[in-house]
C-alpha atoms as a PDB file:
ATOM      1  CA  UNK A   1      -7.530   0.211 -42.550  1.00  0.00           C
ATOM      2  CA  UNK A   2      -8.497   3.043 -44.825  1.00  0.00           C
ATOM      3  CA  UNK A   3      -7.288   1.843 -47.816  1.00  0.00           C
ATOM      4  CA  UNK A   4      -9.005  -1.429 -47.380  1.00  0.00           C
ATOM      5  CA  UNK A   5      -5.793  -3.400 -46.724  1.00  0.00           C
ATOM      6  CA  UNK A   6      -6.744  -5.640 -43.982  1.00  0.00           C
ATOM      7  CA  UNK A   7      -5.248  -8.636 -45.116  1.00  0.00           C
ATOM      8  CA  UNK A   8      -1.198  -6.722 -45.082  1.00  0.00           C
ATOM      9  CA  UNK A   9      -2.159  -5.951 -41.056  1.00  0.00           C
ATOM     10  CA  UNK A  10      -0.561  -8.349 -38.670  1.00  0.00           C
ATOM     11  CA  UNK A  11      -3.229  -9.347 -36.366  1.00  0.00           C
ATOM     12  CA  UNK A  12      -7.039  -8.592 -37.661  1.00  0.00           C
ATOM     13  CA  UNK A  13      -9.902  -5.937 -36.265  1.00  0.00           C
ATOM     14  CA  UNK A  14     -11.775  -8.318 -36.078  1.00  0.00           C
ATOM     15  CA  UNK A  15      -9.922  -9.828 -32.877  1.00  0.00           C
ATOM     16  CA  UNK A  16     -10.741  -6.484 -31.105  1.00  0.00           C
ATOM     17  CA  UNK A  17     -14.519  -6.395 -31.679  1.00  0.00           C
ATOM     18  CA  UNK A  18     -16.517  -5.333 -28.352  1.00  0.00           C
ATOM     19  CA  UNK A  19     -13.293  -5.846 -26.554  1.00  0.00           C
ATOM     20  CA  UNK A  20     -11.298  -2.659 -24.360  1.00  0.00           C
ATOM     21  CA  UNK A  21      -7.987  -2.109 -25.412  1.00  0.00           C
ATOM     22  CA  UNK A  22      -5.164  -0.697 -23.438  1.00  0.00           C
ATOM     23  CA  UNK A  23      -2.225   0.539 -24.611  1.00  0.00           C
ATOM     24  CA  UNK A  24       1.104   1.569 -22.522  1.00  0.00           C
ATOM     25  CA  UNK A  25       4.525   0.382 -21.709  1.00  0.00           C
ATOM     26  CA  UNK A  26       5.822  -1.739 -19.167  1.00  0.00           C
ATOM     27  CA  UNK A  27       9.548   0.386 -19.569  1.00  0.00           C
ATOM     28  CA  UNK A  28      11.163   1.310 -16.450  1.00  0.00           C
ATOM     29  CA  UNK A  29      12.561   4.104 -18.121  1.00  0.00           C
ATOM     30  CA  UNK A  30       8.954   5.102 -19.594  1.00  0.00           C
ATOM     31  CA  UNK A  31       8.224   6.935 -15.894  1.00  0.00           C
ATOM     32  CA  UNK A  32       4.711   4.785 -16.451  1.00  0.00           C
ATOM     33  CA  UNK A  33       5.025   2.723 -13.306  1.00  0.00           C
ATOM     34  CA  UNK A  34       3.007   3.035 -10.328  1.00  0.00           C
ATOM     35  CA  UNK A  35       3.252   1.425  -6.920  1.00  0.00           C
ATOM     36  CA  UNK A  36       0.111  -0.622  -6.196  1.00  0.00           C
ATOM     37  CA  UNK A  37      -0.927  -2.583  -3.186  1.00  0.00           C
ATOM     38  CA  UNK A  38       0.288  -5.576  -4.427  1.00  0.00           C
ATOM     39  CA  UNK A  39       3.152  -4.902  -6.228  1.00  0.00           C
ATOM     40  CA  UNK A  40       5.769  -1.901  -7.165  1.00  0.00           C
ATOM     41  CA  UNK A  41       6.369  -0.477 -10.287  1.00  0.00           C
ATOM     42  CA  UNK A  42       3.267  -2.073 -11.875  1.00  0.00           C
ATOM     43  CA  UNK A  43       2.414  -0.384 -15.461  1.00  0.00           C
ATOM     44  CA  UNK A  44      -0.420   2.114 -15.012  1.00  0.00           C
ATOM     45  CA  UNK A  45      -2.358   0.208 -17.556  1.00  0.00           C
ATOM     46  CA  UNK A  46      -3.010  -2.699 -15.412  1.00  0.00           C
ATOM     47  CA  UNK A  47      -4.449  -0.565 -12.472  1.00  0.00           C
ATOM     48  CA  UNK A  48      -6.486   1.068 -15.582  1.00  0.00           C
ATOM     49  CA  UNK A  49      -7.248  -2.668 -16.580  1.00  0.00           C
ATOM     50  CA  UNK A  50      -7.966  -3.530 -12.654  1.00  0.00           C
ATOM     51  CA  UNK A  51     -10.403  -0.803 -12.178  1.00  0.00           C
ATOM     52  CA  UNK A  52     -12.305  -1.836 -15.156  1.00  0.00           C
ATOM     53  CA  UNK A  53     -12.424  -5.053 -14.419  1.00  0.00           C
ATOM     54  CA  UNK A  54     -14.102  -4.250 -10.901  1.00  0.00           C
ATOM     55  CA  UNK A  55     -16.619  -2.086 -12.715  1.00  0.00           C
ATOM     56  CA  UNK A  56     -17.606  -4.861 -15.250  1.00  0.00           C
ATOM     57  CA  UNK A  57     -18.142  -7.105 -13.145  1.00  0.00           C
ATOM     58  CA  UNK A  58     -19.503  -5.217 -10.206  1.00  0.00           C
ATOM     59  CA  UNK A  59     -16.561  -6.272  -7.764  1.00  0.00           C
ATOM     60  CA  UNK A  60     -16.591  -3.008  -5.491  1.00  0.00           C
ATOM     61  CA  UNK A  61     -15.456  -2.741  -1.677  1.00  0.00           C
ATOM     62  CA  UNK A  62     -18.020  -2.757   0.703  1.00  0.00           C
ATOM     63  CA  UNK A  63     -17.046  -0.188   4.099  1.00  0.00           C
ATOM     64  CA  UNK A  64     -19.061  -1.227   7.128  1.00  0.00           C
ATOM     65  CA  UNK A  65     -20.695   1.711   8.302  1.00  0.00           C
ATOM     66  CA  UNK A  66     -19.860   3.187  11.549  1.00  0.00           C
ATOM     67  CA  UNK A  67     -22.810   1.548  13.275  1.00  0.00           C
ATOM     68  CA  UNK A  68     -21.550  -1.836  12.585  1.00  0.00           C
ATOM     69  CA  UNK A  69     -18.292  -0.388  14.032  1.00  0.00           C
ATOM     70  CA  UNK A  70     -19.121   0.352  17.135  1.00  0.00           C
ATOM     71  CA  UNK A  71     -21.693  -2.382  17.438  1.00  0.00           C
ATOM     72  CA  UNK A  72     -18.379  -4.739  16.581  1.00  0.00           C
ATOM     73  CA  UNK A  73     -16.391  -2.939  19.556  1.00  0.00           C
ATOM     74  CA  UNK A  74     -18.896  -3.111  22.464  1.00  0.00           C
ATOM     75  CA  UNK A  75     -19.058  -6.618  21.460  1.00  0.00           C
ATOM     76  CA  UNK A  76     -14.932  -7.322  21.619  1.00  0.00           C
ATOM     77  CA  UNK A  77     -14.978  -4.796  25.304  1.00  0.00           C
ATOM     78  CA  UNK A  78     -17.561  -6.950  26.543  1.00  0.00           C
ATOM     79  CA  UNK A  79     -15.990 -10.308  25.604  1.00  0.00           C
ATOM     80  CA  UNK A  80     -13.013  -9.519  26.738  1.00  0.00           C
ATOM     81  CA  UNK A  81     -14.107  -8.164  30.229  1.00  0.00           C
ATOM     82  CA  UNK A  82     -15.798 -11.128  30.714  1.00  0.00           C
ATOM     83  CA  UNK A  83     -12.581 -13.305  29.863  1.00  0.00           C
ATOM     84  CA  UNK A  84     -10.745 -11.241  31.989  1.00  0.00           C
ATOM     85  CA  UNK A  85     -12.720 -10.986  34.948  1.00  0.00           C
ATOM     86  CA  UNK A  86     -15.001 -14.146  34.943  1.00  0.00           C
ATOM     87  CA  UNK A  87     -12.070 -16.766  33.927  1.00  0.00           C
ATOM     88  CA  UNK A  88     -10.006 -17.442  37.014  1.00  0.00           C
ATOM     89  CA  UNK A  89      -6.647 -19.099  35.773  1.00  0.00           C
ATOM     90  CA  UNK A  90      -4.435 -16.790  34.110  1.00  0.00           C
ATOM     91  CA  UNK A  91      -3.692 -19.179  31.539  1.00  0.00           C
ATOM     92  CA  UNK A  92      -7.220 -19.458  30.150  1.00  0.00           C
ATOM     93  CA  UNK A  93      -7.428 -16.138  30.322  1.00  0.00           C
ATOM     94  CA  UNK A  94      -4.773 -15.438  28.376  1.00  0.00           C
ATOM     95  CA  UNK A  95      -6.158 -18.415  25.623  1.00  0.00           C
ATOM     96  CA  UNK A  96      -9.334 -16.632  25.556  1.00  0.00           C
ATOM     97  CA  UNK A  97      -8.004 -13.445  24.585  1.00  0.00           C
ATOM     98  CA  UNK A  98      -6.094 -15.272  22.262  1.00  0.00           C
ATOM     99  CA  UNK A  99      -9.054 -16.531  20.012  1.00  0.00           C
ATOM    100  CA  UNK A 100     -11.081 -13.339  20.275  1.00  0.00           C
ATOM    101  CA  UNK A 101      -8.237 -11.208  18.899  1.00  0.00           C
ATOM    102  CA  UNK A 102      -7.242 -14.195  16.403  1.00  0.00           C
ATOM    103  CA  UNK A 103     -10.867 -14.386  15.535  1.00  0.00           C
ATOM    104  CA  UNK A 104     -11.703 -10.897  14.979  1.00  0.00           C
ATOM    105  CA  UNK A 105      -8.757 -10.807  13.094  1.00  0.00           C
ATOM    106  CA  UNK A 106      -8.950 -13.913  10.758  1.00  0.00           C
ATOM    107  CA  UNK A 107     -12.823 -12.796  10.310  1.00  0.00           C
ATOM    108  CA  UNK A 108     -12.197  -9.531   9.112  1.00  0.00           C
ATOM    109  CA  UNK A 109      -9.177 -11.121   6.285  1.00  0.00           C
ATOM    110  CA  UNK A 110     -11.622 -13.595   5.339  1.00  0.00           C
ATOM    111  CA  UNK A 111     -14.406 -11.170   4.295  1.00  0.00           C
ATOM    112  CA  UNK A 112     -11.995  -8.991   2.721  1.00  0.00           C
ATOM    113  CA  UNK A 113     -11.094 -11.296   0.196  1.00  0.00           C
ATOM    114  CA  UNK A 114     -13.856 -13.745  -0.051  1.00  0.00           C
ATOM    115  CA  UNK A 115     -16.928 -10.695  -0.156  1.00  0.00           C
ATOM    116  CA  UNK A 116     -14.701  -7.047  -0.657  1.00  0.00           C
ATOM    117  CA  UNK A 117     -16.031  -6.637   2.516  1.00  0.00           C
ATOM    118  CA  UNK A 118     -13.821  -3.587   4.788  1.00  0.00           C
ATOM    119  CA  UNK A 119     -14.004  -3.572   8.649  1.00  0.00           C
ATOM    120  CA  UNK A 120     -12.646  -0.733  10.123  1.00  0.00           C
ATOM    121  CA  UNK A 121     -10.183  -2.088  12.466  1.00  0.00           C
ATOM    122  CA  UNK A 122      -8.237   0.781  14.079  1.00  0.00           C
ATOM    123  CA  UNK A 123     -10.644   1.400  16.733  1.00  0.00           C
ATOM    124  CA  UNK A 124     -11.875  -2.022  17.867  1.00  0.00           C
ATOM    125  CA  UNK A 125      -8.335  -3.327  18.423  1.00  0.00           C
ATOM    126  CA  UNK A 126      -7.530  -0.185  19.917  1.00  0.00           C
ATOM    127  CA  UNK A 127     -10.417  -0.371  22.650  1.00  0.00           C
ATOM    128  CA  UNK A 128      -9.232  -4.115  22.986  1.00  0.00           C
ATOM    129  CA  UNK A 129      -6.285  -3.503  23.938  1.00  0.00           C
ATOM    130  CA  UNK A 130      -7.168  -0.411  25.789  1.00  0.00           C
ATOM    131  CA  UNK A 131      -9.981  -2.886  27.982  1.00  0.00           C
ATOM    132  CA  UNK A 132      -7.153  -5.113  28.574  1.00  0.00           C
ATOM    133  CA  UNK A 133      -4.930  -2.793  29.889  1.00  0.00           C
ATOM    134  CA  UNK A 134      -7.786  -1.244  32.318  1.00  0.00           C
ATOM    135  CA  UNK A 135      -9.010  -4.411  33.391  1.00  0.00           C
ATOM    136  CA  UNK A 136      -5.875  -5.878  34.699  1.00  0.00           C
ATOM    137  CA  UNK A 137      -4.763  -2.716  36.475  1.00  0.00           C
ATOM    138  CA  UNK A 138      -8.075  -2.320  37.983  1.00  0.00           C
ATOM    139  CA  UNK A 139      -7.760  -6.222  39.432  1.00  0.00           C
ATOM    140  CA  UNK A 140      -4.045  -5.536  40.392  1.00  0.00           C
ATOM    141  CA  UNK A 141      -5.194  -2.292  42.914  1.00  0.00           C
ATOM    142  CA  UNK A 142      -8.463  -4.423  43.959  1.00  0.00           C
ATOM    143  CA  UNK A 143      -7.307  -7.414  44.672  1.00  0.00           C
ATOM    144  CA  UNK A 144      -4.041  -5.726  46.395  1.00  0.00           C
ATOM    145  CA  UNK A 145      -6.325  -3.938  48.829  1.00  0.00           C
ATOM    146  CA  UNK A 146      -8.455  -7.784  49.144  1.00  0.00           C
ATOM    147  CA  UNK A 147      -4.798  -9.144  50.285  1.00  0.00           C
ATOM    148  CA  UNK A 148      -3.632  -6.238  51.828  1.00  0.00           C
ATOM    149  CA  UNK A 149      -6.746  -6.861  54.215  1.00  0.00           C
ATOM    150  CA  UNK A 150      -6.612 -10.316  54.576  1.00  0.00           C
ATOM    151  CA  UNK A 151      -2.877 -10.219  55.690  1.00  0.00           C
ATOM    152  CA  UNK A 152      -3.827  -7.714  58.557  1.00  0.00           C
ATOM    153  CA  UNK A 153      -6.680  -9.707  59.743  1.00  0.00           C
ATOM    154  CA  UNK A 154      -5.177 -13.329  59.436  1.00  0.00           C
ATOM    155  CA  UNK A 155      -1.610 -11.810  60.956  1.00  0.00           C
ATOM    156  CA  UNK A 156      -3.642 -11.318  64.187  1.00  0.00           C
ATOM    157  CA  UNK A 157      -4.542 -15.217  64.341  1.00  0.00           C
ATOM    158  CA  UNK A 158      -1.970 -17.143  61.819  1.00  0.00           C
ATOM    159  CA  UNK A 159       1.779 -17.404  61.854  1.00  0.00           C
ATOM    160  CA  UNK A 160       3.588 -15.581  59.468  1.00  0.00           C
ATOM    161  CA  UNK A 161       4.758 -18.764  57.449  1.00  0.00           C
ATOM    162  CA  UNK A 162       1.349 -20.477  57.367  1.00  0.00           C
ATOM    163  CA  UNK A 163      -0.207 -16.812  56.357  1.00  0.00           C
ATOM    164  CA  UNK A 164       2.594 -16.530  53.411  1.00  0.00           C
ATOM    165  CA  UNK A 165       1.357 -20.246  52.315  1.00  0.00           C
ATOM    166  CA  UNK A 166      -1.991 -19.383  52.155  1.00  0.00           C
ATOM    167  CA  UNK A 167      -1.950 -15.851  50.046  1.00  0.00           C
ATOM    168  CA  UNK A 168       1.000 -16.897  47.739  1.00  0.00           C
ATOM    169  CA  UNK A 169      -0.439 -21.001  46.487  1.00  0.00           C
ATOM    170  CA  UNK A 170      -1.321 -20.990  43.392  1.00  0.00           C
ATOM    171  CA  UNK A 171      -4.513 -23.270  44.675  1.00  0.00           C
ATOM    172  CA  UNK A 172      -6.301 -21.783  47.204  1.00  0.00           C
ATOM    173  CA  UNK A 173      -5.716 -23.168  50.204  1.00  0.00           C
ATOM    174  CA  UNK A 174      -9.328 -22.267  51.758  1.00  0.00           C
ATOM    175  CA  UNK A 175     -10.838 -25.134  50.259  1.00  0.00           C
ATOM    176  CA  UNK A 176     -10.272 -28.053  51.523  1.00  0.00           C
ATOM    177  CA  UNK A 177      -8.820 -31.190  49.204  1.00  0.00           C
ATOM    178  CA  UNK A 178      -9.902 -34.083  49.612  1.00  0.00           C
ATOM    179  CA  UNK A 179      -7.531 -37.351  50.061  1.00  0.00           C
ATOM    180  CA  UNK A 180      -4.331 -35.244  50.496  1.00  0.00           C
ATOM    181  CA  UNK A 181      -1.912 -36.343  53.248  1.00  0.00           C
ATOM    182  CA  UNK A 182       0.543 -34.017  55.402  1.00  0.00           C
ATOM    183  CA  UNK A 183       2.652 -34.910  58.171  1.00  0.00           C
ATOM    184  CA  UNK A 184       1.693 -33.296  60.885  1.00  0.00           C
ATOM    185  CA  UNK A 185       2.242 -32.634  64.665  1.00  0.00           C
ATOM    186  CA  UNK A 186      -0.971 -32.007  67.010  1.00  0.00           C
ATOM    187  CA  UNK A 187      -0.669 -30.245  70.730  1.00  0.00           C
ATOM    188  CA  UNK A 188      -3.924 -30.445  72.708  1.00  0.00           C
ATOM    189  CA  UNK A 189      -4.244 -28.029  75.413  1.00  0.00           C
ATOM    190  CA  UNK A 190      -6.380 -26.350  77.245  1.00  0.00           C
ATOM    191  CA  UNK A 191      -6.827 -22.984  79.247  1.00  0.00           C
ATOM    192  CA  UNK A 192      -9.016 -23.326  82.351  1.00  0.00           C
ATOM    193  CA  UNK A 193     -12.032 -21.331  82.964  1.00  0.00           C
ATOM    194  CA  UNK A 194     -11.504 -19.490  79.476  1.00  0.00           C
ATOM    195  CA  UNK A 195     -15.183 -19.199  79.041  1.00  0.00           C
ATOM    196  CA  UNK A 196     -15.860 -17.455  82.516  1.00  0.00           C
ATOM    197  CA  UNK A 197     -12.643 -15.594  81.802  1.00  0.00           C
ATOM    198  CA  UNK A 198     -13.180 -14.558  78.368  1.00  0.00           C
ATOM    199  CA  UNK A 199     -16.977 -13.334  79.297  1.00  0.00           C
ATOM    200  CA  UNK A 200     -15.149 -10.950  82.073  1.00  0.00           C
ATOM    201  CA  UNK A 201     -12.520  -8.920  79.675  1.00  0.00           C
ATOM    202  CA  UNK A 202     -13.077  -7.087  76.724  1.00  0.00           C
ATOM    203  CA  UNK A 203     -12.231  -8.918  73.231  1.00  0.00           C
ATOM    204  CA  UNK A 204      -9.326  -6.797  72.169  1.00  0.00           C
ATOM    205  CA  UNK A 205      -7.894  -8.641  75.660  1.00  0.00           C
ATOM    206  CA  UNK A 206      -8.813 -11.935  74.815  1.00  0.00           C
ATOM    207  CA  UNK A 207      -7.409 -12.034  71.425  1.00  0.00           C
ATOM    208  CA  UNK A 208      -3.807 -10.474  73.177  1.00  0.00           C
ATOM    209  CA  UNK A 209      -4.126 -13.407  75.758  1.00  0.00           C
ATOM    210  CA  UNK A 210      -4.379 -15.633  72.773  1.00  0.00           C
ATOM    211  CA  UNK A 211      -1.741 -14.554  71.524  1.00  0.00           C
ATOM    212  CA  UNK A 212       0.869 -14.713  74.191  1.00  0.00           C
ATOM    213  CA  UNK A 213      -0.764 -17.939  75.431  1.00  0.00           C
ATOM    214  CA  UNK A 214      -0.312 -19.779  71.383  1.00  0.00           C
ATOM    215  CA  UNK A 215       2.785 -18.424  70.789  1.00  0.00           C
ATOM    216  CA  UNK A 216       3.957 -20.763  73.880  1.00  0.00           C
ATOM    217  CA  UNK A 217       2.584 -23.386  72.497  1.00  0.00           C
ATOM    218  CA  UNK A 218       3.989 -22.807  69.091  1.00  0.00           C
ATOM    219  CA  UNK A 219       7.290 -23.194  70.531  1.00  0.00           C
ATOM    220  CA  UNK A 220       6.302 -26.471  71.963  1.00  0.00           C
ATOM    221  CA  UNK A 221       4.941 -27.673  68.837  1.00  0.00           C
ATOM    222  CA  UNK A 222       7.861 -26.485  66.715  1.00  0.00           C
ATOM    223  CA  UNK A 223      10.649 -28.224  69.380  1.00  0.00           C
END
């Protein structure tokens, strides 16, 4: 170039007017590799290349700010309580936890690539799983206790196998359905002068007459 001799040069200057060049080698014995996030042992001068490619044309990560953060996570605690707690069937619960976690997920991917756009998403998953985790041990001790009371009052009135069919269907058996059909054996009886007598002994009594006096007539029923 010096001397003038542009025409004995194999490719010409001109071809590298307001262009970068890079030079390096691609060698695995050159040492000149580094692992990258998309690839190992990629030649430093493409990450060089990379990084000046983002600055030309402006293509920089964007990290939400902690605001947006925590913003994001009371949003997923409170969605997910209210899956948990307001959605009856296990199944849709599970579903709905499903597509926020999917969603949140797939939402964060999409505005990585598309927009550069980083989501911190340590923390919100953690606190979703951690709400999970809470909210069905909290319903396990509460509605143990609910059951827990139900059994001793209805064990005072029901028999043991229609008390285990009512707290263990999957339906619940409280409600009445409408159209179903059960065979069924009926025993009208009758004590006499149960009002009188019930109006002259205290309650606790009257329930322990009951008791004796309908477990005789289970046993009629039953034969």
């Amino acid at each position: 170039l010096q001397e003038g001799k542009i025409n004995d040069i194999l490719i010409s200057p001109l071809q590298f007017k307001s262009k970068f060049i890079f030079f390096g080698v691609s060698a695995k014995e050159s040492q000149d590799l580094l692992n990258s996030s998309t690839k190992i042992n990629t030649p430093s001068m493409y990450v060089h290349a990379s990084v000046l490619d983002n600055i030309l044309s402006k293509d920089f990560y964007t990290i939400s700010s902690l605001k947006y953060s925590f913003l994001l996570t009371i949003i997923i605690i409170l969605t997910t309580a209210i899956s948990i707690f307001y959605i009856t069937r296990l199944e849709y619960q599970i579903l709905s936890l499903i597509f926020i976690s999917t969603f949140f997920i797939s939402t964060n991917f999409i505005l990585f690539i598309y927009f550069s756009y980083v989501m911190l998403l340590i923390f919100p998953l953690s606190c979703y799983l951690f709400t999970i985790l809470s909210s069905y041990v909290y319903l396990s001790f509460t509605e143990g206790a609910e059951k827990r009371k139900v059994t001793n009052m209805l064990s005072k009135y029901v028999s043991p196998s229609i008390l285990h069919e009512v707290l263990n269907s999957s339906k619940n058996s409280l409600i009445p359905e409408v159209g179903k059909k059960e065979n069924l054996t009926i025993f009208f009886s009758d004590i006499r002068k149960f009002t009188s007598l019930s109006e002259s002994i205290p309650p606790e009594k009257v329930v322990l007459m009951l008791n004796i006096y309908l477990s005789q007539m289970v046993t009629i029923v039953f034969k």
